[in-house]
Protein backbone atom coordinates (compact mmCIF):
# COMPACT_ATOMS: atom_id res chain seq x y z
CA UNK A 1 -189.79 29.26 60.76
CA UNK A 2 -192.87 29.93 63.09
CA UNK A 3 -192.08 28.51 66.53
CA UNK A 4 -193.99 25.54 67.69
CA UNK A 5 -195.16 26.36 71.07
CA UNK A 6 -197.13 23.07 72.37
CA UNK A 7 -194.71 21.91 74.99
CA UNK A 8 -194.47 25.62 76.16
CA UNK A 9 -198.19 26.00 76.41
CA UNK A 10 -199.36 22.64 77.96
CA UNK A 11 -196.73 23.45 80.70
CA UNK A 12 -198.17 26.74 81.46
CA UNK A 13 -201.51 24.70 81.55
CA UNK A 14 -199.72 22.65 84.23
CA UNK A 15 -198.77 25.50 86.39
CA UNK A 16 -202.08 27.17 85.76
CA UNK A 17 -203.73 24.24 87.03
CA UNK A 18 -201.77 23.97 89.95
CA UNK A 19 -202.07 27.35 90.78
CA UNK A 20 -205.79 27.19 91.01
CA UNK A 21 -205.51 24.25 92.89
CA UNK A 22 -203.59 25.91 95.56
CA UNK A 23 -205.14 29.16 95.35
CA UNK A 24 -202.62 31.33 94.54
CA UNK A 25 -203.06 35.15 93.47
CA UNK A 26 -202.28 36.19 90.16
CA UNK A 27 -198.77 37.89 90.75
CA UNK A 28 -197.49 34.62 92.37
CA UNK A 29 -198.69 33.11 88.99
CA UNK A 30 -196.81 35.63 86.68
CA UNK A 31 -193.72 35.22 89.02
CA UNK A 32 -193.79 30.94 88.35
CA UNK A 33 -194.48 31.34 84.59
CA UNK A 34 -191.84 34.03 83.54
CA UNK A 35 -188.52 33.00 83.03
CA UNK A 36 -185.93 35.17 85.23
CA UNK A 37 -183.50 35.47 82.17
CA UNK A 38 -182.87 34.04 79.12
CA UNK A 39 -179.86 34.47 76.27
CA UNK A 40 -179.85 33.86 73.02
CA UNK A 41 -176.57 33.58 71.01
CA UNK A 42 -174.51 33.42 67.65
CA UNK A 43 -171.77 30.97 67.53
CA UNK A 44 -169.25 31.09 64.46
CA UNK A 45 -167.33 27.99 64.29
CA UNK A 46 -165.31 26.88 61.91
CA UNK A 47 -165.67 23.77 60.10
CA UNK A 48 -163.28 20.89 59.07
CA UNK A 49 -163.53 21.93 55.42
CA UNK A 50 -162.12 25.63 56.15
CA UNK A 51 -166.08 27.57 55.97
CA UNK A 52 -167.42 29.14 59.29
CA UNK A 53 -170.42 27.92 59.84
CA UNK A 54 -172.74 30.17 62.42
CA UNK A 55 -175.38 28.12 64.86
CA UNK A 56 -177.64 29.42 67.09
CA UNK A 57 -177.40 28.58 70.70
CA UNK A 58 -179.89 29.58 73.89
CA UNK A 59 -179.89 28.93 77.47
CA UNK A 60 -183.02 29.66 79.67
CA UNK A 61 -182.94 30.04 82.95
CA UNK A 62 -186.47 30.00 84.69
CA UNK A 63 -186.29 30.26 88.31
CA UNK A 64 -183.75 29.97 91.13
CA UNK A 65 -185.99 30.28 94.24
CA UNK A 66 -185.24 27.33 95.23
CA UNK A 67 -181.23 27.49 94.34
CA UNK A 68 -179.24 27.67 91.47
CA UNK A 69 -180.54 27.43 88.14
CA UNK A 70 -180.14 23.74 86.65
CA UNK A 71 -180.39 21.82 83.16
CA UNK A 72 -179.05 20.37 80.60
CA UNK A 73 -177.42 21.30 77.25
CA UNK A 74 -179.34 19.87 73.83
CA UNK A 75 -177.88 19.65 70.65
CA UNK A 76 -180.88 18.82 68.02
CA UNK A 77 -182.25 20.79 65.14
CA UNK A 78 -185.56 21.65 66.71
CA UNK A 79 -184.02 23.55 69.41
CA UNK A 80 -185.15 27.25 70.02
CA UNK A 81 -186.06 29.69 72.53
CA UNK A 82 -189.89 28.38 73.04
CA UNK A 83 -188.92 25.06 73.25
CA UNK A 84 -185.52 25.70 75.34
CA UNK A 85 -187.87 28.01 77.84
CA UNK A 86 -190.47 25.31 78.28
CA UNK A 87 -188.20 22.55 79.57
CA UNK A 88 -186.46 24.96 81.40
CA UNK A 89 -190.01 25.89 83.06
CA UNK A 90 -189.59 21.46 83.93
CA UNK A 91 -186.91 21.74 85.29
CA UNK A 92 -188.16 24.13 87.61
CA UNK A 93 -190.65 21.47 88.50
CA UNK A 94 -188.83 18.76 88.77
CA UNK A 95 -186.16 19.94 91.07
CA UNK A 96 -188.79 21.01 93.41
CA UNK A 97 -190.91 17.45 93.11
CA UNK A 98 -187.69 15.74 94.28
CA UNK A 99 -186.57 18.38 96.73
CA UNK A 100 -183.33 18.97 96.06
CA UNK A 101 -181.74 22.32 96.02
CA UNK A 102 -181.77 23.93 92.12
CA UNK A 103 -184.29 26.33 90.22
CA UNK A 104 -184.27 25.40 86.60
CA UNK A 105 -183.14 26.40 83.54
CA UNK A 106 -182.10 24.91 79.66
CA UNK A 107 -179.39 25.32 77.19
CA UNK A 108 -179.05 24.72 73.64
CA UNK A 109 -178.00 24.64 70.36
CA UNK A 110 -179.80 24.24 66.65
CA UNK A 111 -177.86 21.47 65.71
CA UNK A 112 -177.67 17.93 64.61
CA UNK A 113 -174.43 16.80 66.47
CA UNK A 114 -174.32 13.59 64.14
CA UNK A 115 -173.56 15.90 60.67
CA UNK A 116 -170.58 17.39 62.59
CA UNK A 117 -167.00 15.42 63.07
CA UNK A 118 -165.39 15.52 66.79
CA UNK A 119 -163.46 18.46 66.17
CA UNK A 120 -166.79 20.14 65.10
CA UNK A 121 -168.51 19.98 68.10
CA UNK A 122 -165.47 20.54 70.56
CA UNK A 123 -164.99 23.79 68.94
CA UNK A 124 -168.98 24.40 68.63
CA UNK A 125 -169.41 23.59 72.52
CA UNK A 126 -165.93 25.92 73.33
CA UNK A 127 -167.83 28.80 71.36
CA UNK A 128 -170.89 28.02 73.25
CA UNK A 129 -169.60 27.94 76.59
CA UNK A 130 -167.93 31.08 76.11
CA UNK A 131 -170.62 32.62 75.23
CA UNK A 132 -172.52 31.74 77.94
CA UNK A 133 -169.43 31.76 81.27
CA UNK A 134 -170.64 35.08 82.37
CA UNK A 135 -174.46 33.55 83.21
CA UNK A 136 -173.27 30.14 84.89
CA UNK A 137 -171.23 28.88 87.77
CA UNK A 138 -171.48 26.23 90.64
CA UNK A 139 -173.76 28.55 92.68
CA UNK A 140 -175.58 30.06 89.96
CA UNK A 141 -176.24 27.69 86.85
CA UNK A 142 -174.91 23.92 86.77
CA UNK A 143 -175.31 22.43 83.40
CA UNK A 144 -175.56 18.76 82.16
CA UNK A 145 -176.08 16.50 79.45
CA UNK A 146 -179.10 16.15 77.62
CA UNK A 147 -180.45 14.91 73.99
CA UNK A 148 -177.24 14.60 71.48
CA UNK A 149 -174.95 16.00 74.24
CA UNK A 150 -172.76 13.90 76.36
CA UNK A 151 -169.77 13.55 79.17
CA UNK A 152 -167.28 14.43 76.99
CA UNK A 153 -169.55 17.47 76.21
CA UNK A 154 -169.81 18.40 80.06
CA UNK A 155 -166.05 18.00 79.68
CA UNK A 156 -165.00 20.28 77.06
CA UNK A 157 -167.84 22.50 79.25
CA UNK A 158 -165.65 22.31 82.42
CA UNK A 159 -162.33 22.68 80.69
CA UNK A 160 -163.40 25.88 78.53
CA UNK A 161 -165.12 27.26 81.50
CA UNK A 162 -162.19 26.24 83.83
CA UNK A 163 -159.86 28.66 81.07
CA UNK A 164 -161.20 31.54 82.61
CA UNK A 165 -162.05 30.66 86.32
CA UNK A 166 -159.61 28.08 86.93
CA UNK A 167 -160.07 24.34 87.96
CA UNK A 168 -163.92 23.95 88.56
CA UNK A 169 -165.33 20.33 88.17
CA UNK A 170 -168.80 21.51 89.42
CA UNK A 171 -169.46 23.56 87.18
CA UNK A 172 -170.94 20.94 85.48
CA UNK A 173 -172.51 17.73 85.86
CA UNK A 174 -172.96 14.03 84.00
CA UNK A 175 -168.85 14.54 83.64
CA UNK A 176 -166.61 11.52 82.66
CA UNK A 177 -165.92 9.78 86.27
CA UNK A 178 -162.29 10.58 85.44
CA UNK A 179 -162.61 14.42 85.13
CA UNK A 180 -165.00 14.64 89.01
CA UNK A 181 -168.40 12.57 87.53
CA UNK A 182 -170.11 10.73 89.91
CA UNK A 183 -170.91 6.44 89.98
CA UNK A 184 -174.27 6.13 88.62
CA UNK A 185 -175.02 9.04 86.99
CA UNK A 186 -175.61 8.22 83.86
CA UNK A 187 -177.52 5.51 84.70
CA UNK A 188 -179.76 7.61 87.16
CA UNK A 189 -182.42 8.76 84.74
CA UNK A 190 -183.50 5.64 83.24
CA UNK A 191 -183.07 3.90 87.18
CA UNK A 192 -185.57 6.43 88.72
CA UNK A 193 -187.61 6.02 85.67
CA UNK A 194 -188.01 2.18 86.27
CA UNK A 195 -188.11 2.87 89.90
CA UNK A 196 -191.33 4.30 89.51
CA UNK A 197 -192.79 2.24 87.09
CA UNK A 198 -192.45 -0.79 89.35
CA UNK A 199 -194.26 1.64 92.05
CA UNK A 200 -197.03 2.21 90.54
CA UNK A 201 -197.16 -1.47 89.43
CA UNK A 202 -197.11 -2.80 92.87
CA UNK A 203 -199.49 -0.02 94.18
CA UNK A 204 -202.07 -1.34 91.45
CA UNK A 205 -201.83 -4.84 93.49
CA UNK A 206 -199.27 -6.64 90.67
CA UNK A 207 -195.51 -7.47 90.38
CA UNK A 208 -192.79 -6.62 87.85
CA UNK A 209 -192.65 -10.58 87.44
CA UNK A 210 -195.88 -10.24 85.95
CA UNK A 211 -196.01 -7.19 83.72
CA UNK A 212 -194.56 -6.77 80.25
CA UNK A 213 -192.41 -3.59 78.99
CA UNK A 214 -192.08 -1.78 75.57
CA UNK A 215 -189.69 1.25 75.72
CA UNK A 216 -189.10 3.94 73.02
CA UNK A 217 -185.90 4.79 72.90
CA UNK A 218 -182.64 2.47 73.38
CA UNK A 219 -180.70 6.09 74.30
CA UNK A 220 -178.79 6.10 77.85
CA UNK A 221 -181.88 6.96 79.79
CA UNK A 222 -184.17 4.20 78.10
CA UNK A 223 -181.66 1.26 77.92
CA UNK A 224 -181.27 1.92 81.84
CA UNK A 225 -184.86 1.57 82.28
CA UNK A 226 -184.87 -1.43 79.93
CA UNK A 227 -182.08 -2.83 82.69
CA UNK A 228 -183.72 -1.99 85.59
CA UNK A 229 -186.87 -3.29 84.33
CA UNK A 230 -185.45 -6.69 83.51
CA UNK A 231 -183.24 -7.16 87.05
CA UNK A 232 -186.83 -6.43 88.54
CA UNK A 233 -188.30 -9.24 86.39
CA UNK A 234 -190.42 -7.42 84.87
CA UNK A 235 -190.47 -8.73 80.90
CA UNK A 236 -189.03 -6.37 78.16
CA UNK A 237 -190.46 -7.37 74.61
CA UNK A 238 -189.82 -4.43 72.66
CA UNK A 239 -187.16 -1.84 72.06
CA UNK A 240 -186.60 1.03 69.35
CA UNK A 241 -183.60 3.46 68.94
CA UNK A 242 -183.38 6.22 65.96
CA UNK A 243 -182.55 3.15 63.44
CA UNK A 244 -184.97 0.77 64.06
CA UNK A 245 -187.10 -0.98 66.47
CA UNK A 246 -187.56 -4.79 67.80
CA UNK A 247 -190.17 -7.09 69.31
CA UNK A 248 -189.76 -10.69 70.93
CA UNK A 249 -193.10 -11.59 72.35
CA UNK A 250 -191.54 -14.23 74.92
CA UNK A 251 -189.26 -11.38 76.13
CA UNK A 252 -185.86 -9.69 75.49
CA UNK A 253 -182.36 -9.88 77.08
CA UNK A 254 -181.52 -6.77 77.76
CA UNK A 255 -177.63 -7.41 79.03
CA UNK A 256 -176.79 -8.54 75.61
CA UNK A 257 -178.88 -6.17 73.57
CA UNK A 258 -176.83 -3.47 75.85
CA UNK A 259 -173.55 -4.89 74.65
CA UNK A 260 -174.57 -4.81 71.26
CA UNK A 261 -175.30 -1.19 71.57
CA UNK A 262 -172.10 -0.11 73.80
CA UNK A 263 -169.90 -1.69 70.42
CA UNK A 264 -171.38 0.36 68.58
CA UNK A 265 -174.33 -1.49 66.86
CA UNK A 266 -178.20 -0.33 66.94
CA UNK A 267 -180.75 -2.57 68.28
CA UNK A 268 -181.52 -3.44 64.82
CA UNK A 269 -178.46 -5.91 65.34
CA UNK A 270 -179.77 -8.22 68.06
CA UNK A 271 -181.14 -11.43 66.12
CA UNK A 272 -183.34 -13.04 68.58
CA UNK A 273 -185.91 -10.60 67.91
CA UNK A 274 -188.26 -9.49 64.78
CA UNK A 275 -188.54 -6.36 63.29
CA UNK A 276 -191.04 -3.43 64.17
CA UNK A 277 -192.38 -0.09 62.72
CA UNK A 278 -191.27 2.57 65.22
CA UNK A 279 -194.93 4.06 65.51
CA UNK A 280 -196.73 0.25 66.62
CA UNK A 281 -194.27 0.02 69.41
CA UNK A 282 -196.55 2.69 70.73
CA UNK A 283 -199.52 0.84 70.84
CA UNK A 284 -198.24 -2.72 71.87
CA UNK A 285 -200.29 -5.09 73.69
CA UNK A 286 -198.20 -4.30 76.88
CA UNK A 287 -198.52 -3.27 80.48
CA UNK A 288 -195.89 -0.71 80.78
CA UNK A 289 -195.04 1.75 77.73
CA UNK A 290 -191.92 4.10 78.68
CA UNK A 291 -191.01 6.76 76.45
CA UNK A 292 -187.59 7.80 76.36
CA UNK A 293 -186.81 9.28 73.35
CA UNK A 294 -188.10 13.00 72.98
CA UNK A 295 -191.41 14.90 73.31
CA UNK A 296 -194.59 14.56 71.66
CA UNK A 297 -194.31 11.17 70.94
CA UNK A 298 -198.06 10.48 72.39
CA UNK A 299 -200.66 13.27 70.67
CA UNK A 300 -204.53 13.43 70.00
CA UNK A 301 -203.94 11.23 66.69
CA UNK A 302 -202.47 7.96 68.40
CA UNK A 303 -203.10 7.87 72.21
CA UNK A 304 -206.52 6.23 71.64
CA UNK A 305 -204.64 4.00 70.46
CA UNK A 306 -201.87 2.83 73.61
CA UNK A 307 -203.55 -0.42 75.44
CA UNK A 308 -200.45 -0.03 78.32
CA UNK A 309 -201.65 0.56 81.36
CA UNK A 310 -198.97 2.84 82.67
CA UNK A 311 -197.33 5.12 80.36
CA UNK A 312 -194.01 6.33 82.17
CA UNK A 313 -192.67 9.61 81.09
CA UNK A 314 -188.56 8.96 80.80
CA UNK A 315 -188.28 11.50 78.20
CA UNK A 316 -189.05 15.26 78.64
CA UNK A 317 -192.94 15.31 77.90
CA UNK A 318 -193.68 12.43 75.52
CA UNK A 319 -197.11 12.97 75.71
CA UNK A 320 -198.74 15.92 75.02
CA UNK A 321 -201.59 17.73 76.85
CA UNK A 322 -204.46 16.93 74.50
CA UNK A 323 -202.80 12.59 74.73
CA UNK A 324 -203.09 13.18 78.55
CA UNK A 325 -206.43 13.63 78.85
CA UNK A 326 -207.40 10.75 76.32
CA UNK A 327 -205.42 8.55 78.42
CA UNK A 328 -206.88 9.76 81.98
CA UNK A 329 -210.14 9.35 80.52
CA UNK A 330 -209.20 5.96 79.31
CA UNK A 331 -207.88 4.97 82.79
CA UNK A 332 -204.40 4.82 81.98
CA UNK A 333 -201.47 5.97 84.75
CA UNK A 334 -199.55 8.03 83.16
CA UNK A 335 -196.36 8.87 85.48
CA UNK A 336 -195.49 12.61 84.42
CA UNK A 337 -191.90 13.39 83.54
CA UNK A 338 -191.34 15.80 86.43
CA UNK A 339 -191.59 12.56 88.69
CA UNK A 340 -190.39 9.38 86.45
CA UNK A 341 -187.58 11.69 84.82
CA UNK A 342 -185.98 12.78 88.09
CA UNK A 343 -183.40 10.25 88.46
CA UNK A 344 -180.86 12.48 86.45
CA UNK A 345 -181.33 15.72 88.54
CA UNK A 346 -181.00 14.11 92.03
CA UNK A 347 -177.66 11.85 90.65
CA UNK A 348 -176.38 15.71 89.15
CA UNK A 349 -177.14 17.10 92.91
CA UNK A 350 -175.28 14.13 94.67
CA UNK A 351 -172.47 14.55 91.67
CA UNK A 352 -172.01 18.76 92.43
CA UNK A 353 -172.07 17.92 96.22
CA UNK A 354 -169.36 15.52 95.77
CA UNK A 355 -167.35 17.98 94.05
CA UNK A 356 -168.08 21.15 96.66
CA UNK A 357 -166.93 18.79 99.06
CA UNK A 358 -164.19 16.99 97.14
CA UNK A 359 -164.96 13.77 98.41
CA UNK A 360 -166.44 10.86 96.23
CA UNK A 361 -169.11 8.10 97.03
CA UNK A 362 -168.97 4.89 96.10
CA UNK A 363 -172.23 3.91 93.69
CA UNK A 364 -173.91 1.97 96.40
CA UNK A 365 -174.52 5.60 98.38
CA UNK A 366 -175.12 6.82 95.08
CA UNK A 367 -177.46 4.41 94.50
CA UNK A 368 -179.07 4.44 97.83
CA UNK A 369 -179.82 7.85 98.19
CA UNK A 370 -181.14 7.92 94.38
CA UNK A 371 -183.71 5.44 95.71
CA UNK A 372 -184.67 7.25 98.68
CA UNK A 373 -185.06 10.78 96.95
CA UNK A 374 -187.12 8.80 94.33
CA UNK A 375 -189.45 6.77 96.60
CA UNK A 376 -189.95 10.10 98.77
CA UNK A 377 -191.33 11.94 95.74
CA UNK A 378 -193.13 8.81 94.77
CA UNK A 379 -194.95 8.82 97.72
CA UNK A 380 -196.06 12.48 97.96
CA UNK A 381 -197.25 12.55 94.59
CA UNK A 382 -199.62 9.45 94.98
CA UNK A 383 -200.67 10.47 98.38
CA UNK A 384 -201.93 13.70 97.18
CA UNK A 385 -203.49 12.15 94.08
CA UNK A 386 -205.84 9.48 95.93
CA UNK A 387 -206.45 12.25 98.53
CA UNK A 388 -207.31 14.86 95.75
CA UNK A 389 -208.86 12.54 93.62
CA UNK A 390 -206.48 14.10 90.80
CA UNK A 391 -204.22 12.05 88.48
CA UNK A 392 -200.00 11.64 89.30
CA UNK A 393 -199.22 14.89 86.85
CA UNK A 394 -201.96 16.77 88.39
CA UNK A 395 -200.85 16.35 91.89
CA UNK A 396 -197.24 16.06 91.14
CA UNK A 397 -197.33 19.81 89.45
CA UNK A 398 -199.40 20.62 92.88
CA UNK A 399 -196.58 19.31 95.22
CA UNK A 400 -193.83 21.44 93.08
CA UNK A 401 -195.96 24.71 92.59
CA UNK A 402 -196.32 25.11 96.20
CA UNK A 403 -192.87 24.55 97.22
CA UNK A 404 -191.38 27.00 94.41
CA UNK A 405 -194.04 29.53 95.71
CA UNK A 406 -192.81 28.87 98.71
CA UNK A 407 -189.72 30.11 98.60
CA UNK A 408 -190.88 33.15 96.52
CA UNK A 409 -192.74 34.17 99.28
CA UNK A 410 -190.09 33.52 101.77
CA UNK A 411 -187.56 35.58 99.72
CA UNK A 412 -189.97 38.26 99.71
CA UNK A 413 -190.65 38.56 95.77
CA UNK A 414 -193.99 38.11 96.39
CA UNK A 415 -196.69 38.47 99.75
């Protein structure tokens, strides 16, 4: 199967971009663009039913200028090398945008995790992790959850890994709060993500109170941002997870539809709301659309279609190159992931400093110093955009470029 490379490529644009922008010669570029290594690996497991069944997993690891590599693990069957190298290329970027101490990198495996039973993927994520030991470590790569991974994931992770280099809870992060995991955590992506969001709607000269929210996605980063949202006062009306989605004009409550879902229902299963085809939750009559589902969600064929004025990037580019520049032209804000989908990596830093130093925080530091890191790199992404004249992605690519080649230069790779 030919390798779609979109998400690849319209990063590169990114970083091409920037590094005009900044004037930077053309072995600085090469040295940002090329991933430092990469693996690619068979992993025989074998199944409940007796067979061994072989996947295929990757991890990418694009640049550790900065420090060590970090990223999360994906289990979904679209994964593969292109697509594992360009969010590891992100995460490169967004580590840098919120200045905190990692390169980046990505791991996967072709997989969809809901076909295989518990035992399944314990064994699948055992094979994978020692397949991968030798490349990772709490000063070289820190992994952590991602799409159809979780914290029992990073936990099999640490306890595989720990098999061979004894106890070592920091060797990943997003871990069960029992096992070394830090307060707020899992909540951090979707936080940051609303964080943002209410921002940029305040810089615009409005109030949450006063601006209504769709969100794609009812995962753990998008029902965060739903909650955040709604204990700003901002109005949720519309929700959608892989089953379904759901619309109440007059607004949704989000602490029961967040119950529903933690029992183990869908949002299908809240009843004070009507039903809703997945793709016209994209083009709502709404002020705020946040994607946080997967990529590509907003391309050529139906951004002309979003009336939101800000279009918040929770997932791992939801909108595609050729959407962005619809959008810009149309005046939208679109908040690039790098920025609104930082709240996981800066939670994951304060989570492997709490383990290096074996000393917890309690989620109100946690909490605190998530909403520090994310108004800083708030605030130096829309200072350089009204100063360049440049939209948020534009200027927030700028702000990470130059700090990566940065350290490049100061390391002495290149200059």
């Amino acid at each position: 199967m030919a390798q779609d490379n979109s998400m690849l490529d319209g990063t590169i644009a990114s970083v091409d971009a920037a590094v005009r922008s900044l004037g930077l010669e053309d072995d600085m570029r090469e040295v940002l663009v090329e991933p430092w290594r990469e693996i690619q690996v068979g992993l025989p497991v074998r199944m409940d039913d007796g067979n061994v069944r072989v996947f295929r997993g990757y991890r990418s690891q694009h640049n550790a200028a900065r420090g060590p590599y970090k990223g999360g693990i994906r289990y979904h069957p679209n994964v593969d090398l292109s697509h594992t190298r360009a969010l590891g290329m992100l995460m490169t970027w967004k580590t840098a945008l919120a200045d905190v101490p990692f390169g980046g990198a990505k791991g996967g495996v072709s997989v969809n995790p809901r076909e295989l039973s518990m035992g399944e993927l314990n064994r699948l994520t055992r094979r994978y992790t020692m397949s991968i030991h030798h490349v990772i470590g709490v000063n070289r790569d820190i992994p952590a959850p991602d799409l159809g991974t979780s914290a029992q994931t990073m936990a099999w992770i640490m306890d595989a890994y720990g098999s061979i280099n004894g106890h070592t809870p920091g060797i990943v992060t997003g871990k069960p709060i029992e096992l070394g995991g830090s307060l707020g955590r899992a909540e951090a992506p979707g936080r940051g993500a609303a964080m943002v969001a209410c921002r940029a709607i305040v810089d615009s000269g409005s109030s949450p109170e006063q601006n209504t929210v769709a969100i794609q996605g009812f995962g753990a980063v998008g029902s965060s941002a739903a909650r955040t949202m709604f204990d700003n006062g901002a109005k949720v009306i519309a929700v959608s997870d892989i089953d379904g989605a759901i619309i109440n004009t007059s607004g949704l409550d989000i602490p029961a539809l967040q119950r529903i879902v933690i029992e183990g229902g869908t949002v299908s299963d809240y009843t004070d709301a009507d039903a809703l085809n997945h793709e016209d939750l994209l083009s709502l009559d709404c002020d705020v659309l946040i994607p946080a589902a997967i990529e590509d969600v907003i391309t050529a064929q139906n951004a002309a279609g979003v009336r939101s004025k800000f279009i918040v990037e929770a997932a791992n580019r939801p909108v595609t190159s050729a959407a962005d520049e619809i959008l810009v032209d149309a005046n939208r804000i679109v908040i690039p992931d790098i920025l609104a989908n930082a709240g996981g990596v800066v939670a994951s830093y304060f989570e492997w400093a709490q383990n290096i130093q074996v000393f917890n925080w309690d989620l109100e530091r946690v909490n605190r110093e998530l909403d520090r890191k994310m108004n800083e790199a708030y605030d130096i992404t829309k200072a350089k955009a009204d100063r360049n004249d440049v939209s948020l992605r534009e200027a927030a690519f700028d702000v990470a470029v130059s700090r990566v080649a940065e350290a490049i230069k100061l390391r002495g790779y290149v200059g």
